[in-house]
Protein backbone atom coordinates (compact mmCIF):
# COMPACT_ATOMS: atom_id res chain seq x y z
CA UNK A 1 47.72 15.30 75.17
CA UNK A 2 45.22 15.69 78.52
CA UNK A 3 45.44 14.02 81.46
CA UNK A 4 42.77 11.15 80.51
CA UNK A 5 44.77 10.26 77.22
CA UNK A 6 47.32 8.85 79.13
CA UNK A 7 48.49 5.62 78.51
CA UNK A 8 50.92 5.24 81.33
CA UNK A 9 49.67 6.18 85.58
CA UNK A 10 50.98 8.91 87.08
CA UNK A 11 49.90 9.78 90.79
CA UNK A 12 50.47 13.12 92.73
CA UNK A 13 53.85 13.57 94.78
CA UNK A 14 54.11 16.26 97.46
CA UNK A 15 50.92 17.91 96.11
CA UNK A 16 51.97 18.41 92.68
CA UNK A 17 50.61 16.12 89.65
CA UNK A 18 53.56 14.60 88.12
CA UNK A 19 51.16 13.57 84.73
CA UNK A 20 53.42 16.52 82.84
CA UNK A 21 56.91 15.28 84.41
CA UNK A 22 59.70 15.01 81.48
CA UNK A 23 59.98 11.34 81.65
CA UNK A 24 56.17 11.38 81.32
CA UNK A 25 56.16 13.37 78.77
CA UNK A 26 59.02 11.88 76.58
CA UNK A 27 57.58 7.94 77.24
CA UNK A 28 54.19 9.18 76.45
CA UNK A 29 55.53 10.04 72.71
CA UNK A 30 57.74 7.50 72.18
CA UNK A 31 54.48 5.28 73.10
CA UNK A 32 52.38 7.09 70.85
CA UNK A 33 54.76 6.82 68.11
CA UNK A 34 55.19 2.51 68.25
CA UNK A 35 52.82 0.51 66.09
CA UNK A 36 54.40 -3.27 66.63
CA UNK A 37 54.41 -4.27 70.83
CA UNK A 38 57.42 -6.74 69.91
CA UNK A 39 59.98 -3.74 68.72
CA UNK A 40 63.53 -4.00 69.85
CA UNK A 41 65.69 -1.33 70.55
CA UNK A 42 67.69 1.00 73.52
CA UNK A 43 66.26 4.25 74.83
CA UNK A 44 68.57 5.98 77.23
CA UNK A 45 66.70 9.04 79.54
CA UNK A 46 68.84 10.96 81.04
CA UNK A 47 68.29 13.06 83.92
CA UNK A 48 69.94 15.71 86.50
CA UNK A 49 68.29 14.77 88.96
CA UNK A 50 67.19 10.85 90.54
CA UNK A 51 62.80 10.28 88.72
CA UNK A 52 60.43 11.28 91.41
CA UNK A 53 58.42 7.75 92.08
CA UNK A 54 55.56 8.72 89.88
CA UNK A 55 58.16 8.68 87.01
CA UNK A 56 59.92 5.58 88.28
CA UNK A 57 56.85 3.61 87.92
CA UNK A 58 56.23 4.97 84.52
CA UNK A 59 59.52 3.69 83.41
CA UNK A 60 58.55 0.66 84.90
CA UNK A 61 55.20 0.49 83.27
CA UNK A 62 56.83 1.29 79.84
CA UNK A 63 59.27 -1.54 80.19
CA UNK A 64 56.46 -4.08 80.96
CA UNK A 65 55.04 -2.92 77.99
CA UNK A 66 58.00 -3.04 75.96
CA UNK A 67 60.31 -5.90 76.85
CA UNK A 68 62.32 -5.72 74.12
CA UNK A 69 63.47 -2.17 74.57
């Protein structure tokens, strides 16, 4: 997937573009892979280390999205 067929906004953090991040990455899918807005479920990401705020707001932008998950 490029850059521009993002669905969710990603900005650049202490000079590196954070558009191929994990959490991107992995929200990106599960996004592409949902065909009814009102779905209900639980998705737990783990990581080792606290999202950078570029992912944070992804998360965020994926909940909006998604409510019900």
């Amino acid at each position: 997937m490029s850059k521009e067929d993002k669905i969710f906004t990603t900005y650049v953090e202490d000079k590196f573009p954070r558009f191929n991040d994990t959490e991107a990455k992995i929200l990106e899918d599960i996004d592409s892979q949902i065909t009814d807005p009102q779905i209900k479920g639980k998705i737990t990401l783990f990581t080792e280390l606290p999202p950078c705020d570029s992912c944070s707001n992804i998360i965020e932008e994926f909940k909006r999205m998604f409510p019900n998950i």
